[in-house]
Protein backbone atom coordinates (compact mmCIF):
# COMPACT_ATOMS: atom_id res chain seq x y z
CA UNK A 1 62.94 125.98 -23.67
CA UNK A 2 64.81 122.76 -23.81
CA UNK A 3 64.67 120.24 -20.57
CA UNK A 4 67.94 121.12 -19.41
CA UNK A 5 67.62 124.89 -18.96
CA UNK A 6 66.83 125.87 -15.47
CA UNK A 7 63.23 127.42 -14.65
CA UNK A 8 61.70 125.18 -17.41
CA UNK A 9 60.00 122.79 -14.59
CA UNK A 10 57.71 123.76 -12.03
CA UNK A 11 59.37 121.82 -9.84
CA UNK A 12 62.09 122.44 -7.44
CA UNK A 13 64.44 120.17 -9.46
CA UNK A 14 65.77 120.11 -12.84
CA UNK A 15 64.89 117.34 -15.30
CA UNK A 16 62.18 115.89 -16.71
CA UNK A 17 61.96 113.20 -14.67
CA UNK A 18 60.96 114.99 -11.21
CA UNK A 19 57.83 116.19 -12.27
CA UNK A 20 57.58 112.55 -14.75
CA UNK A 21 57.65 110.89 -10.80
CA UNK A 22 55.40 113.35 -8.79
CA UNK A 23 52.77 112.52 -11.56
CA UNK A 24 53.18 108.96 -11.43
CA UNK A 25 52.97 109.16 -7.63
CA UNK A 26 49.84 110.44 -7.96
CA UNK A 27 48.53 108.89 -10.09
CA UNK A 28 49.36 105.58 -7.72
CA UNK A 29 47.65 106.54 -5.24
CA UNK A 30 44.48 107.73 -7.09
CA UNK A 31 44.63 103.99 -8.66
CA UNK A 32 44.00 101.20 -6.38
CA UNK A 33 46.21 98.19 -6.03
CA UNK A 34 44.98 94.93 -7.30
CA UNK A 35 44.95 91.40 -5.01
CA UNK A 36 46.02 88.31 -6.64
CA UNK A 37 42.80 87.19 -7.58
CA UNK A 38 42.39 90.94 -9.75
CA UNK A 39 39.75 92.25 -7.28
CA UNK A 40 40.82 96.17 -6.04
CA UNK A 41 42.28 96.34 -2.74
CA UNK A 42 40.54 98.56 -0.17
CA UNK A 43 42.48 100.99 2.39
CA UNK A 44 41.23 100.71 5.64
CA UNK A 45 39.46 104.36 5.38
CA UNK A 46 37.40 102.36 2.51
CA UNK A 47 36.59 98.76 4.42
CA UNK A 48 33.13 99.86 5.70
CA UNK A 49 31.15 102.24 8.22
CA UNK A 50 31.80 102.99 11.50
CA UNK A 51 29.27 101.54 14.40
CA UNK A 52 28.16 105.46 15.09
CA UNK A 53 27.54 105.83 11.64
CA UNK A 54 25.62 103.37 11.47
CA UNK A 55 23.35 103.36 14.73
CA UNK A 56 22.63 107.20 13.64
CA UNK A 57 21.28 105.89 10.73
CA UNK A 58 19.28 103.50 12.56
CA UNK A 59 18.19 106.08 15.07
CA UNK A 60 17.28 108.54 11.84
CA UNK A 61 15.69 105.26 9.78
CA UNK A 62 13.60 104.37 13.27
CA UNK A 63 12.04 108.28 13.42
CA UNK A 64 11.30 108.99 10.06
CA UNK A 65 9.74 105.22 10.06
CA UNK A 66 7.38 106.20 13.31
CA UNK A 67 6.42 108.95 12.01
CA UNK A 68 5.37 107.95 8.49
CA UNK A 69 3.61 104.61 10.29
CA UNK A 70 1.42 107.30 12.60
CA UNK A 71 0.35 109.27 9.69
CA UNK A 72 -0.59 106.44 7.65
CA UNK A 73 -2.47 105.26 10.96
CA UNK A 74 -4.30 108.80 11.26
CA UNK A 75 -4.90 108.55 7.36
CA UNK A 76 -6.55 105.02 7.90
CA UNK A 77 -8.80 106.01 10.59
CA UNK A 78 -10.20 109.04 9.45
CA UNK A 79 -10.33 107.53 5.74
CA UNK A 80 -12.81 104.46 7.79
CA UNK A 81 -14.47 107.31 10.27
CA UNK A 82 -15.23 109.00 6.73
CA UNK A 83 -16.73 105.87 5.21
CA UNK A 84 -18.96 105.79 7.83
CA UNK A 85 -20.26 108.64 8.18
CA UNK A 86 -21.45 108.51 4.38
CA UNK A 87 -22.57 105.26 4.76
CA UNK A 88 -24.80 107.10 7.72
CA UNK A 89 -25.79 109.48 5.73
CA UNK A 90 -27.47 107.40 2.86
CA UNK A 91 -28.75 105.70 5.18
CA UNK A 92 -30.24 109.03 6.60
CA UNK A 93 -31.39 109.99 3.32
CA UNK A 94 -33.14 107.11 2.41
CA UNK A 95 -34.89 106.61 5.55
CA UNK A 96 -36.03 110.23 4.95
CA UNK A 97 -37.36 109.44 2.13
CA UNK A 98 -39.34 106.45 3.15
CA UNK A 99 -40.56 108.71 6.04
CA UNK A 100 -42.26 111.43 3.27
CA UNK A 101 -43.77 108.73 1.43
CA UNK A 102 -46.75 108.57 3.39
CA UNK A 103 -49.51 110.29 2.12
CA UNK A 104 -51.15 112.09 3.50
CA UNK A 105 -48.40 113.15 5.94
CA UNK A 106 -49.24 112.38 9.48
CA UNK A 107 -47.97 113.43 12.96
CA UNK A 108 -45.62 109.80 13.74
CA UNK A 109 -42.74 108.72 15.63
CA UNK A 110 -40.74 105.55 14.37
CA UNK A 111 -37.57 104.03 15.17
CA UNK A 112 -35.59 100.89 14.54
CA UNK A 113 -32.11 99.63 13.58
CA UNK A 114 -30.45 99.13 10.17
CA UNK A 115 -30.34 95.22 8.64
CA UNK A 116 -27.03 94.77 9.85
CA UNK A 117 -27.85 95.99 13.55
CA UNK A 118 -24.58 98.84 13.07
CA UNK A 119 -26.85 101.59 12.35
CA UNK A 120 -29.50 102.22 14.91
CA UNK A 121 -32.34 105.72 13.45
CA UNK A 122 -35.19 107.82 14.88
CA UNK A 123 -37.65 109.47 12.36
CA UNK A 124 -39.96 112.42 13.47
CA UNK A 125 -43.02 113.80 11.17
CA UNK A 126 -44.12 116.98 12.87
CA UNK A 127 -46.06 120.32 12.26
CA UNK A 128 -43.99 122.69 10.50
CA UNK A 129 -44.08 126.22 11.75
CA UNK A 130 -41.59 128.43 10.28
CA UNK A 131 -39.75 130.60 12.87
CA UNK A 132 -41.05 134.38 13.25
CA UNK A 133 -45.00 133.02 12.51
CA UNK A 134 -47.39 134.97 14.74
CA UNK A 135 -50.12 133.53 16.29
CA UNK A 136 -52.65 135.18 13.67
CA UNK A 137 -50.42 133.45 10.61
CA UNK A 138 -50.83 130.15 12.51
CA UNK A 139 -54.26 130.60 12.33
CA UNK A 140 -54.88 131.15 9.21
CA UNK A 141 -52.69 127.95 8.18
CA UNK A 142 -54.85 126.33 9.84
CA UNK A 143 -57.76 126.83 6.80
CA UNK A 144 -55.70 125.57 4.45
CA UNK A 145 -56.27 122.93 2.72
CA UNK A 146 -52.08 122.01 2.71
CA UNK A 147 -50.09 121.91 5.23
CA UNK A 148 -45.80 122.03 6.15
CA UNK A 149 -44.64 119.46 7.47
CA UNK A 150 -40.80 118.52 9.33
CA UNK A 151 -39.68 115.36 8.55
CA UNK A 152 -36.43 114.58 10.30
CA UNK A 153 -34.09 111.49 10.66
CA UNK A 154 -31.59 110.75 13.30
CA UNK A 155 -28.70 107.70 12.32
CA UNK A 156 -26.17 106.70 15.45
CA UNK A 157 -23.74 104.77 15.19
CA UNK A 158 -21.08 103.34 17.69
CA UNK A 159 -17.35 104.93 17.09
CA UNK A 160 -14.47 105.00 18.20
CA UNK A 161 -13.63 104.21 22.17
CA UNK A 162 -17.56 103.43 22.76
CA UNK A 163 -18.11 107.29 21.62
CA UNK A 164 -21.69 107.80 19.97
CA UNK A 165 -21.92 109.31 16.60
CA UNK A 166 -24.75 110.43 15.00
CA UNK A 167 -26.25 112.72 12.13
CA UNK A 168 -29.19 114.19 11.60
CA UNK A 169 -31.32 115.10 8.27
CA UNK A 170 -34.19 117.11 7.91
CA UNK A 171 -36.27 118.46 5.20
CA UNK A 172 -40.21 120.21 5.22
CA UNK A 173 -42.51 118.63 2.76
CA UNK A 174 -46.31 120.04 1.79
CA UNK A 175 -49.07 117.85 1.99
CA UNK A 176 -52.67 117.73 1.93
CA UNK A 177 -54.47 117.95 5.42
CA UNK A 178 -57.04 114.89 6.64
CA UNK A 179 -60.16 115.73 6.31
CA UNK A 180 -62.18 114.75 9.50
């Protein structure tokens, strides 16, 4: 159809230039306006954020911060409460193992603190008698020439808020009696 015939344009008027101007329109507004020095010039919707918008972000920034400071905190302390409880139990273990050195195994009680003073232990060799032994069994342990024994090792430690912490190892060990 040729410009002049009408129904040709979707718009209202007649002419090529109505819908030439609506376009340009728009496309004005979509493009911004230069200052003199060639830097875009902002609309007022476009010159920043509003004070609300930004103290909720603040408020948002200051909870999500709290909380990830707290875990980190919880992570800290039980990552330290967990380094000492395995430096406790080496500590454990190889005062267990100094404890079943002796030989022959013996009926003692010893205690005494670690070299740096944090670690304060207990160490027990005892008679073993396994649980369910009748009187007659006990007996009859008694003639042989080995023997059970319980060697156990208590480590405390101070914690956290003057709390006491402690573990315990144990282990039986066969030995040869002393002979009187």
């Amino acid at each position: 159809m040729s410009p002049g015939v009408t129904g040709a344009w979707p718009c209202s008027r007649v002419g090529p230039d109505s819908s030439g101007l609506r376009r340009a329109r728009r496309d004005s507004r979509l493009r911004p306006r230069l200052r003199q020095d060639g830097l875009p010039r902002l609309r007022s919707w476009q010159t920043g954020f509003s004070l609300l918008e930004v103290l909720v972000a603040f408020v948002i920034l200051a909870l999500v911060g709290t909380t990830l400071f707290r875990l980190f905190g919880a992570s800290l302390n039980n990552a330290g409460a967990a380094d000492e409880y395995s430096r406790a139990a080496i500590y454990a273990e190889s005062r267990l193992a100094l404890a079943a050195v002796d030989y022959p195994l013996h009926e003692a009680n010893d205690q005494g603190t670690s070299d740096d003073g944090r670690y304060a232990w207990s160490s027990r060799v005892e008679p073993y008698v396994a649980p369910g032994t009748t009187d007659d069994q006990a007996r009859l342990a008694q003639l042989l020439p080995m023997r059970l024994w319980r060697v156990s090792v208590t480590v405390a430690w101070p914690g956290e808020g003057g709390n006491q912490r402690s573990i315990s190892l144990s282990t039986v060990r066969m030995a040869m009696k002393l002979q009187p």
